[in-house]
N, C-alpha and C. Protein backbone atom coordinates (compact mmCIF):
# COMPACT_ATOMS: atom_id res chain seq x y z
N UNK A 1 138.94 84.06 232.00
CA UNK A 1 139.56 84.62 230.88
C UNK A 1 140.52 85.72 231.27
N UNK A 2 140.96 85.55 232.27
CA UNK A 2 142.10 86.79 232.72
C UNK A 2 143.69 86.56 232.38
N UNK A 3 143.24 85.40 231.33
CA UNK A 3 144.79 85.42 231.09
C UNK A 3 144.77 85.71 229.78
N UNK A 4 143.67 85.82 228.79
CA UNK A 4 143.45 86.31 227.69
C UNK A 4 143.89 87.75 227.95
N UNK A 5 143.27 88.36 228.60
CA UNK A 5 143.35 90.28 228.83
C UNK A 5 144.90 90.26 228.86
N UNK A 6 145.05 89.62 229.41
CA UNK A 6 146.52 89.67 230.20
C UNK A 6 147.92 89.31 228.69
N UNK A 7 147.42 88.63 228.16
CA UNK A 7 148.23 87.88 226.98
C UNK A 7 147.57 89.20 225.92
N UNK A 8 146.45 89.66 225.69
CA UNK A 8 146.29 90.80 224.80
C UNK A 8 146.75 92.51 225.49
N UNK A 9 147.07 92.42 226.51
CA UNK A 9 148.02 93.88 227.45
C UNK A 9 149.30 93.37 226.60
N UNK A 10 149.85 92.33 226.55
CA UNK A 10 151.89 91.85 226.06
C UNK A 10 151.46 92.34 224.67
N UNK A 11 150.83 91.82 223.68
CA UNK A 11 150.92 91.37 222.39
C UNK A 11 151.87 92.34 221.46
N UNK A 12 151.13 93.94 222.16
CA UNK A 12 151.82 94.81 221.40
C UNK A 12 153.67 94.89 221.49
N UNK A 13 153.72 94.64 222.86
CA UNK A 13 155.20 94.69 222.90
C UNK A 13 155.66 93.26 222.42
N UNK A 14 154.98 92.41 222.55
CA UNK A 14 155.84 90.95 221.67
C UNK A 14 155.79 91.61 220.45
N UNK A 15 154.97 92.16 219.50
CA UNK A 15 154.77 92.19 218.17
C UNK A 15 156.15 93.67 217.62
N UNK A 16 156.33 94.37 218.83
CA UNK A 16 157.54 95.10 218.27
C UNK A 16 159.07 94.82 218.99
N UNK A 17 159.36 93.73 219.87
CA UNK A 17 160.05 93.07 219.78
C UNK A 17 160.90 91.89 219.10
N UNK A 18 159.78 90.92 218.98
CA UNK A 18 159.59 89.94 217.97
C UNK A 18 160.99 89.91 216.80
N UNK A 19 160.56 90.88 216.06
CA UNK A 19 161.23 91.11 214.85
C UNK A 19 162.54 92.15 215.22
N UNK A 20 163.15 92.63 216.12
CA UNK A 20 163.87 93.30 216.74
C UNK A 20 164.88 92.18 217.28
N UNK A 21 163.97 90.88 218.18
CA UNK A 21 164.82 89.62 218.08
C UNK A 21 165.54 88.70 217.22
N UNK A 22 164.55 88.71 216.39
CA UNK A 22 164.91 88.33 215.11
C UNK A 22 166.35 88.60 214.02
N UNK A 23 166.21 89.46 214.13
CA UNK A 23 167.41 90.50 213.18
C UNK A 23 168.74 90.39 214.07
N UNK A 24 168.26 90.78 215.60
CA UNK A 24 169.72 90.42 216.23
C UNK A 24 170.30 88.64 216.27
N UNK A 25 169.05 88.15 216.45
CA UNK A 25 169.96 86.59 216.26
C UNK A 25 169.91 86.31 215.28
N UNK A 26 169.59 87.06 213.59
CA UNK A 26 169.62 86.85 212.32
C UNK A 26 171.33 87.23 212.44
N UNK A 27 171.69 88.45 212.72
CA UNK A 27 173.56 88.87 212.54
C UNK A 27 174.03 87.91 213.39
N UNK A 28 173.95 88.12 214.91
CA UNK A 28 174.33 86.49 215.23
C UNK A 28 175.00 85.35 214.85
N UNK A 29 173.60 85.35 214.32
CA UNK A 29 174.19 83.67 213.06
C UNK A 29 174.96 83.77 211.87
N UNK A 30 174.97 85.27 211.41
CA UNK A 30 175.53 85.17 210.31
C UNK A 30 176.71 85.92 210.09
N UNK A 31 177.14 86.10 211.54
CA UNK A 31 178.62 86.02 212.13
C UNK A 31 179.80 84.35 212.42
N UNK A 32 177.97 83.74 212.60
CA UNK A 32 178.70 82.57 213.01
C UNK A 32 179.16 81.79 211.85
N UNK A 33 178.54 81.52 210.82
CA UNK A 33 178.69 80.91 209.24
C UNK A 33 179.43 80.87 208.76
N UNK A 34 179.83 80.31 207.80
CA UNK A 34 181.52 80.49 207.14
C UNK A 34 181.21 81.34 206.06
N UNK A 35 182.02 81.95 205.41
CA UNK A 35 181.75 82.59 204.31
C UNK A 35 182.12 81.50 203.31
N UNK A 36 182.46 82.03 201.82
CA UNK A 36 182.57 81.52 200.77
C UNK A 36 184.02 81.30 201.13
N UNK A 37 184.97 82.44 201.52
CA UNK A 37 186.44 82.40 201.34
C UNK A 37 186.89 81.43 202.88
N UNK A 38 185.97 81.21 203.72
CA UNK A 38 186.21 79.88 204.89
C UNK A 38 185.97 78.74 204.00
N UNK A 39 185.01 79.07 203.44
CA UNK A 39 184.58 77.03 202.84
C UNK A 39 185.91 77.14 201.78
N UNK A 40 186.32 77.99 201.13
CA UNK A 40 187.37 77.60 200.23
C UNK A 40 188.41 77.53 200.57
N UNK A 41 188.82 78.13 201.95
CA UNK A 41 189.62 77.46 202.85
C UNK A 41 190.06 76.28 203.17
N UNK A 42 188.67 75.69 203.54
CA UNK A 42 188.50 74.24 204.35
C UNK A 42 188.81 73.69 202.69
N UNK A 43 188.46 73.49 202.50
CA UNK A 43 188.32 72.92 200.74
C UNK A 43 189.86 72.75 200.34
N UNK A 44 190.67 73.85 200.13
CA UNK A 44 191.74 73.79 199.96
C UNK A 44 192.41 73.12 200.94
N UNK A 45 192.34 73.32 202.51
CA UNK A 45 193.31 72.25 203.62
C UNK A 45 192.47 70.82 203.49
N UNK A 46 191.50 71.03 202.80
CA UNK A 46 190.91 69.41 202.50
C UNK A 46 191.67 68.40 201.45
N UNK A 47 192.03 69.59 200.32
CA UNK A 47 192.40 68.40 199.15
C UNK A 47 194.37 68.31 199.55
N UNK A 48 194.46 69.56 200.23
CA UNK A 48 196.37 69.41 200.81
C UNK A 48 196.45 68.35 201.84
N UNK A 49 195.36 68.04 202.76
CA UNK A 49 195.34 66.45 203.44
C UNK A 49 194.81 65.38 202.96
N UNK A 50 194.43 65.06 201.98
CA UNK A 50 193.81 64.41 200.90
C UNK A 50 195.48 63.97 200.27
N UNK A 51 196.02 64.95 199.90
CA UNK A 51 197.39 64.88 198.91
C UNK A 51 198.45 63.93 199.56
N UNK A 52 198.24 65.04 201.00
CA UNK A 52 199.27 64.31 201.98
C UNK A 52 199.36 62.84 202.07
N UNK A 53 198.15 62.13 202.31
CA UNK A 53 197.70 61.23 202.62
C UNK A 53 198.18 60.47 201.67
N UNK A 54 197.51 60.73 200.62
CA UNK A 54 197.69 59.67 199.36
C UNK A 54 199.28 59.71 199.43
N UNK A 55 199.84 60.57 199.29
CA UNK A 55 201.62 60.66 199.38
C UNK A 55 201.70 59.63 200.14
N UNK A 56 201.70 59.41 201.48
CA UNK A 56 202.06 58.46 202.55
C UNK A 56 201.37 57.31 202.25
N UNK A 57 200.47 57.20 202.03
CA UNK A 57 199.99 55.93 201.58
C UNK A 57 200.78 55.62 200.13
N UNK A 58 201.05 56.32 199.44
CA UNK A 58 202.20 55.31 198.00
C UNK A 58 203.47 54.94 199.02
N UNK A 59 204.00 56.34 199.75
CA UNK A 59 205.32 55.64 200.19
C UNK A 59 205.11 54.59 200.70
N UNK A 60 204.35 54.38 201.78
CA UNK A 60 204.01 53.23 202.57
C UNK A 60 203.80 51.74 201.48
N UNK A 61 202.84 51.82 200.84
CA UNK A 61 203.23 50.56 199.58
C UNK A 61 203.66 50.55 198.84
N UNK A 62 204.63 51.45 198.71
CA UNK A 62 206.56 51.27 198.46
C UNK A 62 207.17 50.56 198.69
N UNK A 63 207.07 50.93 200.22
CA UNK A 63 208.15 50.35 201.48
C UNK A 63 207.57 48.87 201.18
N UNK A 64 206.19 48.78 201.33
CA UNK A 64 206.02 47.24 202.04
C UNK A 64 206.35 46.37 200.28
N UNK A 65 206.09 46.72 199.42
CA UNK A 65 206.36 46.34 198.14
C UNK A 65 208.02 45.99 197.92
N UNK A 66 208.66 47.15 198.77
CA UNK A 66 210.44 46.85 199.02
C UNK A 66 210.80 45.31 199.71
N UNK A 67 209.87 45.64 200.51
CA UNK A 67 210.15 44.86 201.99
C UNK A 67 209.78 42.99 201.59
N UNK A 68 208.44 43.20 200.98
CA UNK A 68 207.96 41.95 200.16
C UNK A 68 209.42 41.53 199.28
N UNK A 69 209.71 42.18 198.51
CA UNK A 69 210.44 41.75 197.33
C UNK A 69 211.57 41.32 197.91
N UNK A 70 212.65 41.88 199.20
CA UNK A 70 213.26 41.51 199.84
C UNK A 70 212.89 40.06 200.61
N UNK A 71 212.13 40.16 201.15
CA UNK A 71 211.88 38.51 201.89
C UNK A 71 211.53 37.48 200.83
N UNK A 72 211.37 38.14 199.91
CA UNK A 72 210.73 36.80 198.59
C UNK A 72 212.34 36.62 198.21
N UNK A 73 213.24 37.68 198.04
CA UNK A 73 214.18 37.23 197.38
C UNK A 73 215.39 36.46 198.39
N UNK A 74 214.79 36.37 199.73
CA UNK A 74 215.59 35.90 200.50
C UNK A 74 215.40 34.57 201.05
N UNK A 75 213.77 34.70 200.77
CA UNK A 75 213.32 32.67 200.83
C UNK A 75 213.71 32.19 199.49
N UNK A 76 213.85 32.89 198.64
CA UNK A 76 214.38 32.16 197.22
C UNK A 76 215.50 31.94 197.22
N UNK A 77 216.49 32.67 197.90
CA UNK A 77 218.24 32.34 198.28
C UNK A 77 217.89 31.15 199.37
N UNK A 78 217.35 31.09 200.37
CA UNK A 78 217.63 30.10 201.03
C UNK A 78 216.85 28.90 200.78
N UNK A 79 215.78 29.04 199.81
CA UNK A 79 214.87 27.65 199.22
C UNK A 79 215.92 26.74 198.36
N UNK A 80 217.11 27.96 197.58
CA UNK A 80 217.75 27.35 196.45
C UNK A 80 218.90 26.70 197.58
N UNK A 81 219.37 27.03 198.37
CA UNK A 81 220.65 26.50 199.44
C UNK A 81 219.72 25.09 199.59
N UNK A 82 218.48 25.03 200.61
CA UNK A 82 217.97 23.88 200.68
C UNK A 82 217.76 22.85 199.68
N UNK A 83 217.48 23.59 198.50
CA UNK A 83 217.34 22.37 197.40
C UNK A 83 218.91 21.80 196.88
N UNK A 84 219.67 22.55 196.98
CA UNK A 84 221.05 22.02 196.60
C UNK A 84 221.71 21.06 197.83
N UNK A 85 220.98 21.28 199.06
CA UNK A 85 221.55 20.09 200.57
C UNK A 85 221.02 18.95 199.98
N UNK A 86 219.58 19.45 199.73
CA UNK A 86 218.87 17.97 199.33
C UNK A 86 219.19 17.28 198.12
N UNK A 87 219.40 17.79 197.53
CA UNK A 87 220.55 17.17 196.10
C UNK A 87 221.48 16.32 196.11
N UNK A 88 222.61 17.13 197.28
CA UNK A 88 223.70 16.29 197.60
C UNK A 88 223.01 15.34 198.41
N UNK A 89 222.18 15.42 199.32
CA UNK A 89 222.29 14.38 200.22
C UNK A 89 221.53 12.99 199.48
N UNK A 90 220.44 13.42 198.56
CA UNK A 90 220.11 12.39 197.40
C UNK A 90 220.87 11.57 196.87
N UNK A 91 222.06 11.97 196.51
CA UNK A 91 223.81 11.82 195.48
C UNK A 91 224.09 10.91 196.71
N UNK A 92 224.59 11.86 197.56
CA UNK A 92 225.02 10.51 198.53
C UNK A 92 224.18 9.26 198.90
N UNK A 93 222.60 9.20 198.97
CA UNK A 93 222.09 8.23 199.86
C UNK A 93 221.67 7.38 198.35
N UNK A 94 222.20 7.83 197.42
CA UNK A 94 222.05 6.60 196.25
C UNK A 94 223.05 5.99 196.15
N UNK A 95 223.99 6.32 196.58
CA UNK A 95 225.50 5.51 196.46
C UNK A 95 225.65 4.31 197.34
N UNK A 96 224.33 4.59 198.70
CA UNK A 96 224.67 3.34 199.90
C UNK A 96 223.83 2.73 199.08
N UNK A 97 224.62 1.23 199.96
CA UNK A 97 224.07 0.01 199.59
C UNK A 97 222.70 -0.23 199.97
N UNK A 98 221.71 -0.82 199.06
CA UNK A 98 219.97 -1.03 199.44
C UNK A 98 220.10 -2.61 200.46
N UNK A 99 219.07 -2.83 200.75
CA UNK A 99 219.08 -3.92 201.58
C UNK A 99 219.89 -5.50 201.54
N UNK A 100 219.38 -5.75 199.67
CA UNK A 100 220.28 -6.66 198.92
C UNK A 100 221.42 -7.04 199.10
N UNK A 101 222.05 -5.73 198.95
CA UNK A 101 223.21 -5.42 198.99
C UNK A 101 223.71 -5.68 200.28
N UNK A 102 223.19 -4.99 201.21
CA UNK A 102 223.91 -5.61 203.04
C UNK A 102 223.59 -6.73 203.15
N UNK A 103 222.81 -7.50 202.56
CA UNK A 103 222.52 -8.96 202.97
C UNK A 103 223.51 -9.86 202.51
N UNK A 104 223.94 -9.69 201.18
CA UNK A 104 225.28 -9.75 200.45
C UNK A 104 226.22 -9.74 201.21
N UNK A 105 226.62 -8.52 201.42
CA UNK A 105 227.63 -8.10 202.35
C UNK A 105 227.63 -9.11 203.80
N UNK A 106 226.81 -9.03 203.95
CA UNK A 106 226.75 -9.41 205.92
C UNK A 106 227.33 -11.02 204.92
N UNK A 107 226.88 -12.00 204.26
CA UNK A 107 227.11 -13.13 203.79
C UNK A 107 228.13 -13.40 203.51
N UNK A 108 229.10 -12.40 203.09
CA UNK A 108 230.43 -12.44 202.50
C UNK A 108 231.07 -12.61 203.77
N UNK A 109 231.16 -11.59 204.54
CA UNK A 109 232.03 -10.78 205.69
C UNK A 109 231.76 -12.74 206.25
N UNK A 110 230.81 -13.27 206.74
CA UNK A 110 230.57 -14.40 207.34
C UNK A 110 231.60 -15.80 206.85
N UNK A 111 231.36 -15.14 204.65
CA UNK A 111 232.35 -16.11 204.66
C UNK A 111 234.01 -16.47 204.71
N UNK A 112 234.18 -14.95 204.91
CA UNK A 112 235.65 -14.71 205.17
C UNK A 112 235.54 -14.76 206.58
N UNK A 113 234.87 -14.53 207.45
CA UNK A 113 234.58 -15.32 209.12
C UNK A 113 235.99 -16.72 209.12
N UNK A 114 234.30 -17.07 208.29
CA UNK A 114 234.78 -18.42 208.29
C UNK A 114 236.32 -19.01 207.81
N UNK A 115 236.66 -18.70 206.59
CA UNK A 115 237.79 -18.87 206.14
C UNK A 115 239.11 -18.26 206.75
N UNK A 116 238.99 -17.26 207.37
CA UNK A 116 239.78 -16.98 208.60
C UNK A 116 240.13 -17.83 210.09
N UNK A 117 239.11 -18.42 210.29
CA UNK A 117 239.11 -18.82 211.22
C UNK A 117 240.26 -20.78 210.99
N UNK A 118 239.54 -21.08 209.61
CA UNK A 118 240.10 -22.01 209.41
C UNK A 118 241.95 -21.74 209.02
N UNK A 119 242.13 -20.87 208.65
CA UNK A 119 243.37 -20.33 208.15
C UNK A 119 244.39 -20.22 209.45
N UNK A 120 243.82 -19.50 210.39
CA UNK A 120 243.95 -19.31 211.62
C UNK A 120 244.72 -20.51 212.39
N UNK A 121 243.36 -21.77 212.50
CA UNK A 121 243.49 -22.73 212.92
C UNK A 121 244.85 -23.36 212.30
N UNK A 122 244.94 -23.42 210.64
CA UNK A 122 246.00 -24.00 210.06
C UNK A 122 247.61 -23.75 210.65
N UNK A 123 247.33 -22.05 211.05
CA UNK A 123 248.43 -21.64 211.59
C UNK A 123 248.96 -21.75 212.35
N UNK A 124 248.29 -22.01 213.18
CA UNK A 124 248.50 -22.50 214.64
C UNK A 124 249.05 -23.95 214.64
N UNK A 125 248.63 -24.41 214.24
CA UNK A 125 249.18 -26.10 213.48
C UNK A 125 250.33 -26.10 213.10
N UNK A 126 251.16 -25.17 212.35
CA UNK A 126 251.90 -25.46 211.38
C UNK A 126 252.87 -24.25 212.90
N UNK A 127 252.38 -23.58 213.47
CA UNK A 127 253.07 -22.80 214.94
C UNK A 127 253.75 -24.03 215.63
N UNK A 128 252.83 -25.02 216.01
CA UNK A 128 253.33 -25.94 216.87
C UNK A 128 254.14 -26.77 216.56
N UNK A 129 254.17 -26.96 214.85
CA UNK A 129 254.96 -28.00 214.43
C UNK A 129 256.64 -26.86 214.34
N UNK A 130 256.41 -26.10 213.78
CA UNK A 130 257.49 -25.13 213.97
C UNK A 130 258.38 -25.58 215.03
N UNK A 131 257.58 -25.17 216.30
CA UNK A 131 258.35 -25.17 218.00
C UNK A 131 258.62 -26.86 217.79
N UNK A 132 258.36 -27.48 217.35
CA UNK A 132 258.75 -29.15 217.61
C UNK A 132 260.15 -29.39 216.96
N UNK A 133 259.78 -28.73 215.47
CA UNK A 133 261.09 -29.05 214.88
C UNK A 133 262.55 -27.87 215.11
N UNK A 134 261.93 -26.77 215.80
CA UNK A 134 262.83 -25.74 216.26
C UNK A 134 264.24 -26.59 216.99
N UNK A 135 264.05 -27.04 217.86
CA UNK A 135 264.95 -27.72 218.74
C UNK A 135 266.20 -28.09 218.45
N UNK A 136 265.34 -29.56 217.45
CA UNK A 136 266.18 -30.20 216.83
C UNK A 136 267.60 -29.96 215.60
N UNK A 137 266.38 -29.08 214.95
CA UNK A 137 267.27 -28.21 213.77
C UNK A 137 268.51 -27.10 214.47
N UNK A 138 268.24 -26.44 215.96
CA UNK A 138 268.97 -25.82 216.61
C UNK A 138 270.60 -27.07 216.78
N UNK A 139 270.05 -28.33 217.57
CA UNK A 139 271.14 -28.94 217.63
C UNK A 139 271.96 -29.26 216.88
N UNK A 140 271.10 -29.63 215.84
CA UNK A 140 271.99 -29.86 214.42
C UNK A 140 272.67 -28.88 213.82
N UNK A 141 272.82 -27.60 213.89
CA UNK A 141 273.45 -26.27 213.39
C UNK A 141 274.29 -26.24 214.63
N UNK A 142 273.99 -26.34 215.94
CA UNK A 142 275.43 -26.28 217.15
C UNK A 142 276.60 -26.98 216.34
N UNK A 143 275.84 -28.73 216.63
CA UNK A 143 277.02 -29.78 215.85
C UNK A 143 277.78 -29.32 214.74
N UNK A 144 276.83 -29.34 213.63
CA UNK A 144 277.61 -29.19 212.28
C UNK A 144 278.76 -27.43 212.73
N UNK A 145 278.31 -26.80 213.59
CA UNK A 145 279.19 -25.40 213.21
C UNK A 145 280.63 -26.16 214.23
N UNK A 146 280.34 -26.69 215.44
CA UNK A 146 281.49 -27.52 216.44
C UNK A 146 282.24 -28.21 215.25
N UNK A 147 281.67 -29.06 214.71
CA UNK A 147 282.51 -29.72 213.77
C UNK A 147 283.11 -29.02 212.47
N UNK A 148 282.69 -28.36 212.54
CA UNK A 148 283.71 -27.46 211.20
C UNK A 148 284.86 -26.59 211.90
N UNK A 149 284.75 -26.06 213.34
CA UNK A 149 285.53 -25.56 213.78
C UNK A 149 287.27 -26.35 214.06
């Protein structure tokens, strides 16, 4: 039990220390604390960054609300250009002929082929008879012009 004796020799000086400790780390702390006019401080730079904020956040979905309305109104200029290509090019590709129609066609073109070719032939016929009777008709215009001379 010699640490009892020993712990009842301190007691008196813990017991008038104690509270001597106390009081000094009581001011201490209540140096360290905010007062009323710190918290209404913080409070006030709380709701002026609060303000700020919200400020920048409207401008900001402003801007992007600008920015939206701009690209909407610029796929709508160029949706309306595309729908007017495709318009014309509709206009035009109703005007060509459908299949019917080239089959037609290719049938015709074949039968003027043909009728060309015979026409052709005729010509050539009526070429050669030309050069046959060329000659003759030449001599006969020598004579008759000799004899009138």
């Amino acid at each position: 039990m010699d640490w009892l004796d020993e712990a009842n020799r301190w007691l008196p000086l813990a017991s008038f220390l104690g509270p001597g400790a106390l009081v000094v780390v009581g001011l201490a702390i209540k140096g360290k604390l905010a007062t009323k006019e710190d918290v209404a401080k913080l409070g006030a730079e709380r709701i002026a960054s609060d303000e700020a904020f919200k400020t920048r956040l409207d401008n900001l979905e402003k801007q992007s609300r600008d920015r939206i309305t701009a690209v909407e109104k610029s796929v709508d200029e160029r949706m309306a250009k595309v729908e007017q290509t495709c318009a014309a090019v509709e206009a035009e590709i109703r005007h060509l002929p459908d299949q019917d129609a080239l089959t037609d066609l290719r049938d015709r073109v074949a039968g003027v082929e043909t009728e060309l070719k015979g026409a052709t032939a005729g010509i050539e016929g009526l070429h050669a008879l030309m050069e046959r009777i060329e000659r003759p008709l030449n001599l006969l215009l020598e004579h008759h012009l000799k004899k009138g001379d």
